[in-house]
C-alpha atoms as a PDB file:
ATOM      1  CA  UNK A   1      25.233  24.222  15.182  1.00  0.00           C
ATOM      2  CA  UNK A   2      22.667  26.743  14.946  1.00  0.00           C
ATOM      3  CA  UNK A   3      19.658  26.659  13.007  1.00  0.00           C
ATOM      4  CA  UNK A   4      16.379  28.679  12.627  1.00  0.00           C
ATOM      5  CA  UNK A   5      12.738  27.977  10.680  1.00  0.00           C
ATOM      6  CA  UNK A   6      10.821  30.833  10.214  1.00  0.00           C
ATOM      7  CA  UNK A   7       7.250  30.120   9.329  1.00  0.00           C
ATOM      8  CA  UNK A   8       5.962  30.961   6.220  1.00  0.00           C
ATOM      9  CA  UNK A   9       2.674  33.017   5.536  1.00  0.00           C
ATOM     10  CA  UNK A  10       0.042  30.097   5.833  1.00  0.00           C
ATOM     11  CA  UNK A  11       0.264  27.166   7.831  1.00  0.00           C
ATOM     12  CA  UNK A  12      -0.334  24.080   6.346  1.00  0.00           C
ATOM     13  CA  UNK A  13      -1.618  21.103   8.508  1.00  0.00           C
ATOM     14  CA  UNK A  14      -1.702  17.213   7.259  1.00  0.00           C
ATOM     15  CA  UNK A  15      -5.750  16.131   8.246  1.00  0.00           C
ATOM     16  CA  UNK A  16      -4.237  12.771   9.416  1.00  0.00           C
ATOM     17  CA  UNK A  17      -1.500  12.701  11.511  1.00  0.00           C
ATOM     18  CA  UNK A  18      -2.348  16.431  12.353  1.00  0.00           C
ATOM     19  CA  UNK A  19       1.487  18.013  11.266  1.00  0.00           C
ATOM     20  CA  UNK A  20       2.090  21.216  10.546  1.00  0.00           C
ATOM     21  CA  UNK A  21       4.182  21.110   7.543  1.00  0.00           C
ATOM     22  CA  UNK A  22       7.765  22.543   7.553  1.00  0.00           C
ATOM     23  CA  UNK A  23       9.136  24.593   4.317  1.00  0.00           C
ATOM     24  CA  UNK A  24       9.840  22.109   1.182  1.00  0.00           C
ATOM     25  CA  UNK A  25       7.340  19.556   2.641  1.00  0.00           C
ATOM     26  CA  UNK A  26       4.930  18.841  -0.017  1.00  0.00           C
ATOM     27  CA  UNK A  27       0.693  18.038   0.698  1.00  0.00           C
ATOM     28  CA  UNK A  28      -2.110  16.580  -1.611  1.00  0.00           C
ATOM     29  CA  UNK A  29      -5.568  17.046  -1.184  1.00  0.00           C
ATOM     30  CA  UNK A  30      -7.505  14.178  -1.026  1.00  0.00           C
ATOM     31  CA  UNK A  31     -11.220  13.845  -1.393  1.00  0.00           C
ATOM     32  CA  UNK A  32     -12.790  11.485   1.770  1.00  0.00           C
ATOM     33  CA  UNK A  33     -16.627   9.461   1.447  1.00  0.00           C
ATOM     34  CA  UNK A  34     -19.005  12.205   1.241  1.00  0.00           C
ATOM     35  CA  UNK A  35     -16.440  14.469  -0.950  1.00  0.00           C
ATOM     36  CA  UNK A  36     -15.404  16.589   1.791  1.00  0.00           C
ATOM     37  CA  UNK A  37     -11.876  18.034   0.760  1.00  0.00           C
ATOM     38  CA  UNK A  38      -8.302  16.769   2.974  1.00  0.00           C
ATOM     39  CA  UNK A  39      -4.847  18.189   2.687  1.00  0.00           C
ATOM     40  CA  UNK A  40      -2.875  15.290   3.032  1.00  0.00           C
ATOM     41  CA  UNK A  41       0.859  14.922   3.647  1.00  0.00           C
ATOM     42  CA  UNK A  42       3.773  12.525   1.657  1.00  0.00           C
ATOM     43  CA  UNK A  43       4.055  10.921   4.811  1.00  0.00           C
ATOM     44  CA  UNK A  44       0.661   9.762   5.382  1.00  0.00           C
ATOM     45  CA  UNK A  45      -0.631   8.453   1.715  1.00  0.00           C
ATOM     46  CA  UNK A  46      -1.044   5.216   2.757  1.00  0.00           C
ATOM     47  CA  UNK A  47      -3.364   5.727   5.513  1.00  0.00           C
ATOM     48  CA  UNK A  48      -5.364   7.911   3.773  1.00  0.00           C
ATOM     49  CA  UNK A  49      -5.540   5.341   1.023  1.00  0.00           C
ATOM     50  CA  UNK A  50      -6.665   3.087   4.013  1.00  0.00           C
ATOM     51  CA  UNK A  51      -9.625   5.529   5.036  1.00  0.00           C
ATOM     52  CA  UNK A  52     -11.308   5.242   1.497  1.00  0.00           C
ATOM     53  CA  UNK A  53      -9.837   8.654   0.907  1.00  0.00           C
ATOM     54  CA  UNK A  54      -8.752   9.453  -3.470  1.00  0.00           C
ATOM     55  CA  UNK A  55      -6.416  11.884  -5.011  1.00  0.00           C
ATOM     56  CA  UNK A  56      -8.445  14.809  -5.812  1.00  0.00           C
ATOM     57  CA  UNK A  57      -6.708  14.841  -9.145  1.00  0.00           C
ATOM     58  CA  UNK A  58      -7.867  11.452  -9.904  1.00  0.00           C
ATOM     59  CA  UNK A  59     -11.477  12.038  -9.128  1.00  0.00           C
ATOM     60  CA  UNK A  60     -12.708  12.487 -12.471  1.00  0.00           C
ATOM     61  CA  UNK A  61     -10.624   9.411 -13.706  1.00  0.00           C
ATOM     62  CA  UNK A  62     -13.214   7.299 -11.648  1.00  0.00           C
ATOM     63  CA  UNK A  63     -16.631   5.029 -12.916  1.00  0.00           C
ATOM     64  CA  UNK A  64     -18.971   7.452 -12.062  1.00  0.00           C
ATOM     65  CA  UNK A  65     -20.819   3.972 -10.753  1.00  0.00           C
ATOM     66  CA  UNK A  66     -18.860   0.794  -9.962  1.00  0.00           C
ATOM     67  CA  UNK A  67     -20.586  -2.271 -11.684  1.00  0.00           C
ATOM     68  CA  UNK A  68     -22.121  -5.040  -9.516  1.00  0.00           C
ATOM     69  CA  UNK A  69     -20.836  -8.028  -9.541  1.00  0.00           C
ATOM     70  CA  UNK A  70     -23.582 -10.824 -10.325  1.00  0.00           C
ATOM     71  CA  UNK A  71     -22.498 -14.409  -9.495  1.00  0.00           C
ATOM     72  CA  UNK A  72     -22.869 -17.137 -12.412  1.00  0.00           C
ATOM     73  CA  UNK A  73     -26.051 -19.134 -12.013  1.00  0.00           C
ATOM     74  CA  UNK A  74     -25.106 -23.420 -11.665  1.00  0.00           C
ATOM     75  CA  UNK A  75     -25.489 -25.150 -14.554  1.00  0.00           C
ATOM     76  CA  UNK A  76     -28.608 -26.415 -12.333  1.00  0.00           C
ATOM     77  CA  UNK A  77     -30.267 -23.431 -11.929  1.00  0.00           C
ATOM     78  CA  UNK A  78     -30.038 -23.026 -15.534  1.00  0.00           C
ATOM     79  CA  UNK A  79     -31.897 -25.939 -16.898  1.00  0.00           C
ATOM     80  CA  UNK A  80     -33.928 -25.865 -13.930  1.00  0.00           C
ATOM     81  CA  UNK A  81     -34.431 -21.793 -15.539  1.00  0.00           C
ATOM     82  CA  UNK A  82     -35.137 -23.257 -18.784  1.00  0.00           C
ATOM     83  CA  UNK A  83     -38.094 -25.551 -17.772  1.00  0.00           C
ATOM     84  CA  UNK A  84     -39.812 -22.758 -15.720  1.00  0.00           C
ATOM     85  CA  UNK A  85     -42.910 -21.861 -17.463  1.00  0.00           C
ATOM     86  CA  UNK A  86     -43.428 -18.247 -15.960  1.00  0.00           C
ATOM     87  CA  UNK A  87     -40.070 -17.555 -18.387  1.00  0.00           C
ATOM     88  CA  UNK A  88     -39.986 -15.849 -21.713  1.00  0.00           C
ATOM     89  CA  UNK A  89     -37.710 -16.663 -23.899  1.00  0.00           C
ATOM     90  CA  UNK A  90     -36.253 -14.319 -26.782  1.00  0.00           C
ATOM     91  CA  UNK A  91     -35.035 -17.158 -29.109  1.00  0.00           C
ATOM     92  CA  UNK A  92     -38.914 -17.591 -29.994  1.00  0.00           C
ATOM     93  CA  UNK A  93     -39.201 -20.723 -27.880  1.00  0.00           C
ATOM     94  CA  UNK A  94     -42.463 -21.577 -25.967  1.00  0.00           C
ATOM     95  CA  UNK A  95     -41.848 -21.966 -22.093  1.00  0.00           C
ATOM     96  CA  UNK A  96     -41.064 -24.994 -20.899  1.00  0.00           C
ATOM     97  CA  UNK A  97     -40.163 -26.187 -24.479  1.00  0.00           C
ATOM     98  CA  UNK A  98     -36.538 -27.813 -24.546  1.00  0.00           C
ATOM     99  CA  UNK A  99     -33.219 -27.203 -26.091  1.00  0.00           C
ATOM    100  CA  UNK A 100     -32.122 -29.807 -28.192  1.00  0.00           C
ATOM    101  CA  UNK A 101     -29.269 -30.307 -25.570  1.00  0.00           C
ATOM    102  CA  UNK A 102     -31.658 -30.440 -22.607  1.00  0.00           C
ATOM    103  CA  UNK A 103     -32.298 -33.857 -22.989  1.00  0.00           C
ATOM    104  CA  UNK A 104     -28.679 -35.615 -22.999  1.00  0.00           C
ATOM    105  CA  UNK A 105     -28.141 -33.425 -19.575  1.00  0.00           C
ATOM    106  CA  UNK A 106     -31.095 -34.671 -17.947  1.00  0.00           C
ATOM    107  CA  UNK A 107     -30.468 -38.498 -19.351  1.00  0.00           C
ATOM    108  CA  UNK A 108     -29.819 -40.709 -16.784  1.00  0.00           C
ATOM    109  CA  UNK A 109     -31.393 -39.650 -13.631  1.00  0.00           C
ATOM    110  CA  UNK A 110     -29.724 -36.186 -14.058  1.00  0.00           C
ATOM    111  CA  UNK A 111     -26.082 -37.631 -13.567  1.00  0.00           C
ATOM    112  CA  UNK A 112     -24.365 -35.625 -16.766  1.00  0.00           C
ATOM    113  CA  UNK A 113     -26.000 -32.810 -14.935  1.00  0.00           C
ATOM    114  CA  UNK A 114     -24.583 -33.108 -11.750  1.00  0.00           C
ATOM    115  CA  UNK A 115     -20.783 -34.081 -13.101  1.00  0.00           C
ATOM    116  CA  UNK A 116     -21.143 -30.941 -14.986  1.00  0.00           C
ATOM    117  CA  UNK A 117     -21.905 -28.772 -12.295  1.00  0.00           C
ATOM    118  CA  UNK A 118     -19.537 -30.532  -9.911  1.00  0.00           C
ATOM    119  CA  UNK A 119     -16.385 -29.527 -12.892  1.00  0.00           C
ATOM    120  CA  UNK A 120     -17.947 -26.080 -12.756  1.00  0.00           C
ATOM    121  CA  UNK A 121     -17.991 -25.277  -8.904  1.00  0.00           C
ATOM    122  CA  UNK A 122     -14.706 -26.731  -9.088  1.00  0.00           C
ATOM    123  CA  UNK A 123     -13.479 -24.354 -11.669  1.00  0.00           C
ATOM    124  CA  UNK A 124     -15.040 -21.330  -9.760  1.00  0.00           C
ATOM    125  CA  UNK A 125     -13.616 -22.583  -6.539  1.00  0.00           C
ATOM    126  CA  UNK A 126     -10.049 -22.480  -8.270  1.00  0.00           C
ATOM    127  CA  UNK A 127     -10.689 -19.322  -9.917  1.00  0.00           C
ATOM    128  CA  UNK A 128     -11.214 -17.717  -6.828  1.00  0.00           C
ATOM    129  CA  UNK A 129      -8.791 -18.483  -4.942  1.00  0.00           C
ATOM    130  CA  UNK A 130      -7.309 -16.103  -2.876  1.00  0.00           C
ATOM    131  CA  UNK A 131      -3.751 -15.305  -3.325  1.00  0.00           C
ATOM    132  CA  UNK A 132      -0.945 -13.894  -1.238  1.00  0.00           C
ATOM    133  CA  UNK A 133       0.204 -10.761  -2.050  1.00  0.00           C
ATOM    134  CA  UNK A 134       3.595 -10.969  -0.711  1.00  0.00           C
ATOM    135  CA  UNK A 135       6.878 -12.002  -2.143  1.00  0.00           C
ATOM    136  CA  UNK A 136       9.825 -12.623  -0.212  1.00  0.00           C
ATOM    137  CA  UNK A 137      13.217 -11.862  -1.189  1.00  0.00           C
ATOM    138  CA  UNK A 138      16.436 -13.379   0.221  1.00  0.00           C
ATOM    139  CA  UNK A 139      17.548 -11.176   3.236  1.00  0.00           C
ATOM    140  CA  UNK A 140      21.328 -11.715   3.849  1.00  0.00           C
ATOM    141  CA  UNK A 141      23.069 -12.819   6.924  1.00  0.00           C
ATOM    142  CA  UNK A 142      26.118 -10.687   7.284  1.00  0.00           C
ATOM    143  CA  UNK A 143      25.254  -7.705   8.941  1.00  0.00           C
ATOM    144  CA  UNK A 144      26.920  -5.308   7.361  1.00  0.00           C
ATOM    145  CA  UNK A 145      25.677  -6.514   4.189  1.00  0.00           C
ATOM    146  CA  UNK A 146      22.440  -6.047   5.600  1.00  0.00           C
ATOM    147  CA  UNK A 147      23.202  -1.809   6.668  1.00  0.00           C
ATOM    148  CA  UNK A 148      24.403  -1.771   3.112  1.00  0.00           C
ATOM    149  CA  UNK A 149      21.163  -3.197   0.987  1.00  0.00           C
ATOM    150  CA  UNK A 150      18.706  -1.334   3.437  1.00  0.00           C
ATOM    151  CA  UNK A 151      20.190   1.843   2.176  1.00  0.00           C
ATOM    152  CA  UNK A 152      19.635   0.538  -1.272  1.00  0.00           C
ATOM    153  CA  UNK A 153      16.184  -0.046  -0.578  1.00  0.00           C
ATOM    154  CA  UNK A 154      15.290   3.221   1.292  1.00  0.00           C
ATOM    155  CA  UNK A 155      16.819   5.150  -1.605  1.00  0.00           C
ATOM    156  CA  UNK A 156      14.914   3.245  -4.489  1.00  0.00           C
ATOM    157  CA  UNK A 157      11.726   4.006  -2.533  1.00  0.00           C
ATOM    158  CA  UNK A 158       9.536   7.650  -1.946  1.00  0.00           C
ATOM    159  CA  UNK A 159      11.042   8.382   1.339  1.00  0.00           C
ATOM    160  CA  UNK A 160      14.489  10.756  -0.011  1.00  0.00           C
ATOM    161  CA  UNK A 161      12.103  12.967  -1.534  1.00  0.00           C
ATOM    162  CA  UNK A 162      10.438  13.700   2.126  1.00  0.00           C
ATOM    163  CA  UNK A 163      14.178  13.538   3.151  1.00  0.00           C
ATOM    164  CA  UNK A 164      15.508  15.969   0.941  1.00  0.00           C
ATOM    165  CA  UNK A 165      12.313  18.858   1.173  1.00  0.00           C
ATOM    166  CA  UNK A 166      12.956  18.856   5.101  1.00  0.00           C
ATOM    167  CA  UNK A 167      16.673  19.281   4.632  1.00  0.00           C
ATOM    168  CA  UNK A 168      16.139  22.188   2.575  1.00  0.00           C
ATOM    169  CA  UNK A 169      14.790  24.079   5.508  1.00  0.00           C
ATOM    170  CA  UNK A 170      16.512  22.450   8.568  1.00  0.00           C
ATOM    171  CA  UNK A 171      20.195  21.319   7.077  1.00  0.00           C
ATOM    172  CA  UNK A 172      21.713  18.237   6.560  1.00  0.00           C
ATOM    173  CA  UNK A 173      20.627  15.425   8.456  1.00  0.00           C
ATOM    174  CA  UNK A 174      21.997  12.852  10.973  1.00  0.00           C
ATOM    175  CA  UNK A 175      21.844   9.338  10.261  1.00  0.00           C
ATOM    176  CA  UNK A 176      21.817   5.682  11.817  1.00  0.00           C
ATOM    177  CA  UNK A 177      21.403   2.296  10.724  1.00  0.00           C
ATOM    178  CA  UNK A 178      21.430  -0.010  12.673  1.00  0.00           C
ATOM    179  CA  UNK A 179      20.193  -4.073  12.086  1.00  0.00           C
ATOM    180  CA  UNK A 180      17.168  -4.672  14.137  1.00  0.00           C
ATOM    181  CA  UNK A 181      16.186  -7.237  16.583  1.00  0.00           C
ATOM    182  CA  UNK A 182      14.575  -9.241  13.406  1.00  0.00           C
ATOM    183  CA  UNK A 183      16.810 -11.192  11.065  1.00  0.00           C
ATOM    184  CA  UNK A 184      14.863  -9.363   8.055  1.00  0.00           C
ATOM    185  CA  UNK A 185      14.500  -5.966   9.418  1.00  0.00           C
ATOM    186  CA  UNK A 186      16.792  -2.736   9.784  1.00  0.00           C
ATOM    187  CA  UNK A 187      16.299   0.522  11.472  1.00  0.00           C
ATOM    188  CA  UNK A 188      16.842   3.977   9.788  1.00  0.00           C
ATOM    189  CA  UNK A 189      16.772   6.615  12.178  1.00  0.00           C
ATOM    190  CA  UNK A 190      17.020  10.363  10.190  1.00  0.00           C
ATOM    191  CA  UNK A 191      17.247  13.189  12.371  1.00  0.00           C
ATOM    192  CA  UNK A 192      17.732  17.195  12.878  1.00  0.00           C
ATOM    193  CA  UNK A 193      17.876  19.192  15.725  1.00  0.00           C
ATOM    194  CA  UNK A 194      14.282  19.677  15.737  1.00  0.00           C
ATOM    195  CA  UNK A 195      12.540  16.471  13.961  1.00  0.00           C
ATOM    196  CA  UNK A 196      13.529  13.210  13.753  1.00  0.00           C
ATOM    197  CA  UNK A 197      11.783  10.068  11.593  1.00  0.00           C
ATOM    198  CA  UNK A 198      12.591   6.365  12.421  1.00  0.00           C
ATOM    199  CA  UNK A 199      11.534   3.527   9.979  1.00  0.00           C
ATOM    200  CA  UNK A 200      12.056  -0.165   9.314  1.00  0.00           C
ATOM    201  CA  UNK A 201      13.245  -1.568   6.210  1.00  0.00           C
ATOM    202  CA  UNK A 202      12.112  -5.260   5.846  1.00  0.00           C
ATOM    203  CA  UNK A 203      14.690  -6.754   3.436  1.00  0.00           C
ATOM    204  CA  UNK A 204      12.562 -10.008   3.204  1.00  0.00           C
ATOM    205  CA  UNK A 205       9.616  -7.949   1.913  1.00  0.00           C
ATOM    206  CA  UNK A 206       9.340  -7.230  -2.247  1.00  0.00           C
ATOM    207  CA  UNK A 207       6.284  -5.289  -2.047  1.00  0.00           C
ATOM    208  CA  UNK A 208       6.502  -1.716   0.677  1.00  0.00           C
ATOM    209  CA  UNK A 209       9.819  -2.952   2.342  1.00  0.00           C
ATOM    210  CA  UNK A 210      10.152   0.707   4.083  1.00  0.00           C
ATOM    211  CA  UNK A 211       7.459   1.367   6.577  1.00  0.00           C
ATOM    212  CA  UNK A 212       7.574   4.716   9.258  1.00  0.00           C
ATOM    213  CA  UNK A 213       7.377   3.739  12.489  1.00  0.00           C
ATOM    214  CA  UNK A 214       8.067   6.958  14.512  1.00  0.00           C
ATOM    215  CA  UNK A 215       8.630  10.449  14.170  1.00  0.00           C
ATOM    216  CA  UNK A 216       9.217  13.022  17.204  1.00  0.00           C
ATOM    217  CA  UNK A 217      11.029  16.699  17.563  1.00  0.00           C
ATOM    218  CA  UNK A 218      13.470  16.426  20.388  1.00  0.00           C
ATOM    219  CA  UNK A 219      16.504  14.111  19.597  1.00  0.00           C
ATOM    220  CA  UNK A 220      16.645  13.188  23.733  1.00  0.00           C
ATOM    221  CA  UNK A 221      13.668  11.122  22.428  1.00  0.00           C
ATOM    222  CA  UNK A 222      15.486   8.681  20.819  1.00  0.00           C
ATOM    223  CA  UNK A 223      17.351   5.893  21.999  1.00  0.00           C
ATOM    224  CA  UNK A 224      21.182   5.729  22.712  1.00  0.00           C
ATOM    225  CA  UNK A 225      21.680   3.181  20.048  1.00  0.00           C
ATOM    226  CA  UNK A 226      19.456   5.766  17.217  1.00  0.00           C
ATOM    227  CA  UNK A 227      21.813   8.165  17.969  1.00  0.00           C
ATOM    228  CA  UNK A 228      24.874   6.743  17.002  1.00  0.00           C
ATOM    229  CA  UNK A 229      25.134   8.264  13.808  1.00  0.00           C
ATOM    230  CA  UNK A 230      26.718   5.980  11.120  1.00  0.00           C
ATOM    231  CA  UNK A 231      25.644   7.794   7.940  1.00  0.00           C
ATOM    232  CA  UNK A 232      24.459  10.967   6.151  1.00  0.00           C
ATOM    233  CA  UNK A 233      22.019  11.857   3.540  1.00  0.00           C
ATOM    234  CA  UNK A 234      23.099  14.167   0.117  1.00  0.00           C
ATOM    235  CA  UNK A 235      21.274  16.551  -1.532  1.00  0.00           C
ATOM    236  CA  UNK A 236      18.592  14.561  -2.824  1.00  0.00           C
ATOM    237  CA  UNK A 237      17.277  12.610  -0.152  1.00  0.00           C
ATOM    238  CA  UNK A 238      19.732   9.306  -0.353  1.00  0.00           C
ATOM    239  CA  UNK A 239      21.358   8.059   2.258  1.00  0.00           C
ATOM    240  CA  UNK A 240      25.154   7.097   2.416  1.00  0.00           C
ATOM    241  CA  UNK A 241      27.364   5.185   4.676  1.00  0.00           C
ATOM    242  CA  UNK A 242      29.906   6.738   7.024  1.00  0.00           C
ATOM    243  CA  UNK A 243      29.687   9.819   8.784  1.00  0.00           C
ATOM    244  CA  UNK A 244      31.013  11.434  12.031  1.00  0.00           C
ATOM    245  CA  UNK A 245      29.098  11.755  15.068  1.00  0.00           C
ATOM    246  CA  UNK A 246      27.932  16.106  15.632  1.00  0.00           C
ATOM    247  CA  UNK A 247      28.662  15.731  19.512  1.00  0.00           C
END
């Protein structure tokens, strides 16, 4: 099977992996620290993301200044605050004159002070407590099961649309999947005679479960196993089980 790209009037490279982009591929631009101006492909989003880079068309939706973030004063430093002279207060009170609460939490050798600020570092310690990001999902054991949620998880994610604007210029794609070394994981290999993308689908993972790992232009690049073509992608970038293998 024959097939033939003919560039287009203006090349269009991606600033981060460097790709010229084929007909139906579509690019952002990006603005990177400084505001210099990137073209930036569907394929590479998250690492420009991961540079600092922002959507040019979300530029004005920013702060034009991001608040500082001032840490909350111990309830120590604060009645220690409240007794320092060289302070002015704007409740009309003369420095170093008291609250009428000041005295019940400096009682007794400043222990209702120092329970209080104890409950409060303890409340800020739980507050911030980190938390993981990632939520697993049960990954099933049979492995054909497996082939057949990984193609519902590609197809629910961004990928078909990348799928689908490349097949508009070079055909219908070949297709494998194929369950990887890791219980969780399974390969997706889509490829045409002259490009080829491989990624992982991580069936354990709820949050970015399809990553792309690898991406060439000669199909001798790939292994034996990638090119044992199981499946086939329609018109709009899906994938679908059982296909025969183009010789």
């Amino acid at each position: 099977m024959n097939k033939e790209v003919r560039p287009g009037l203006e090349e269009v490279v991606c600033d981060v992996c460097g790709r010229t982009m084929l007909k139906g591929e579509r690019t952002e631009p990006y603005l990177a620290p400084g505001g210099q101006r990137m073209v930036v492909c569907e394929l590479c989003t998250d690492r420009a993301y991961a540079e600092g880079w922002i959507r040019e068309s979300a530029h004005d939706e920013l702060p034009a200044r991001t608040r500082r973030h001032e840490p909350r004063r111990s309830i120590l430093a604060r009645l220690r605050r409240r007794h320092d002279p060289a302070v002015a207060y704007a409740d009309g009170r003369g420095p170093g004159e008291p609250t009428g609460a000041e005295p019940a939490a400096w009682a007794n050798g400043g222990e209702a002070v120092e329970a209080e600020a104890a409950q409060e570092h303890a409340a800020d310690r739980t507050f911030t407590r980190p938390k993981d990001p990632r939520h697993v999902r049960a990954v099933p054991t049979n492995a054909q099961v497996k082939v057949e949620r990984a193609i519902e998880v590609f197809n629910s994610s961004e990928h078909p649309r990348t799928i689908a604007g490349i097949a508009r210029s070079l055909g219908e794609p070949w297709v494998n999947v194929t369950v990887g070394s890791s219980p969780s994981e399974v390969a997706v290999v889509v490829a045409w005679e002259l490009s080829w993308y491989h990624y992982r689908v991580d069936l354990g993972a709820e949050i970015d479960p399809v990553t792309l790992v690898g991406k060439g232009v000669e199909l001798e690049e790939l292994d034996e196993w990638a090119r044992d073509w199981n499946a086939a992608a329609v018109a709009d970038g899906r994938l679908v089980l059982g296909v025969g293998s183009p010789g």
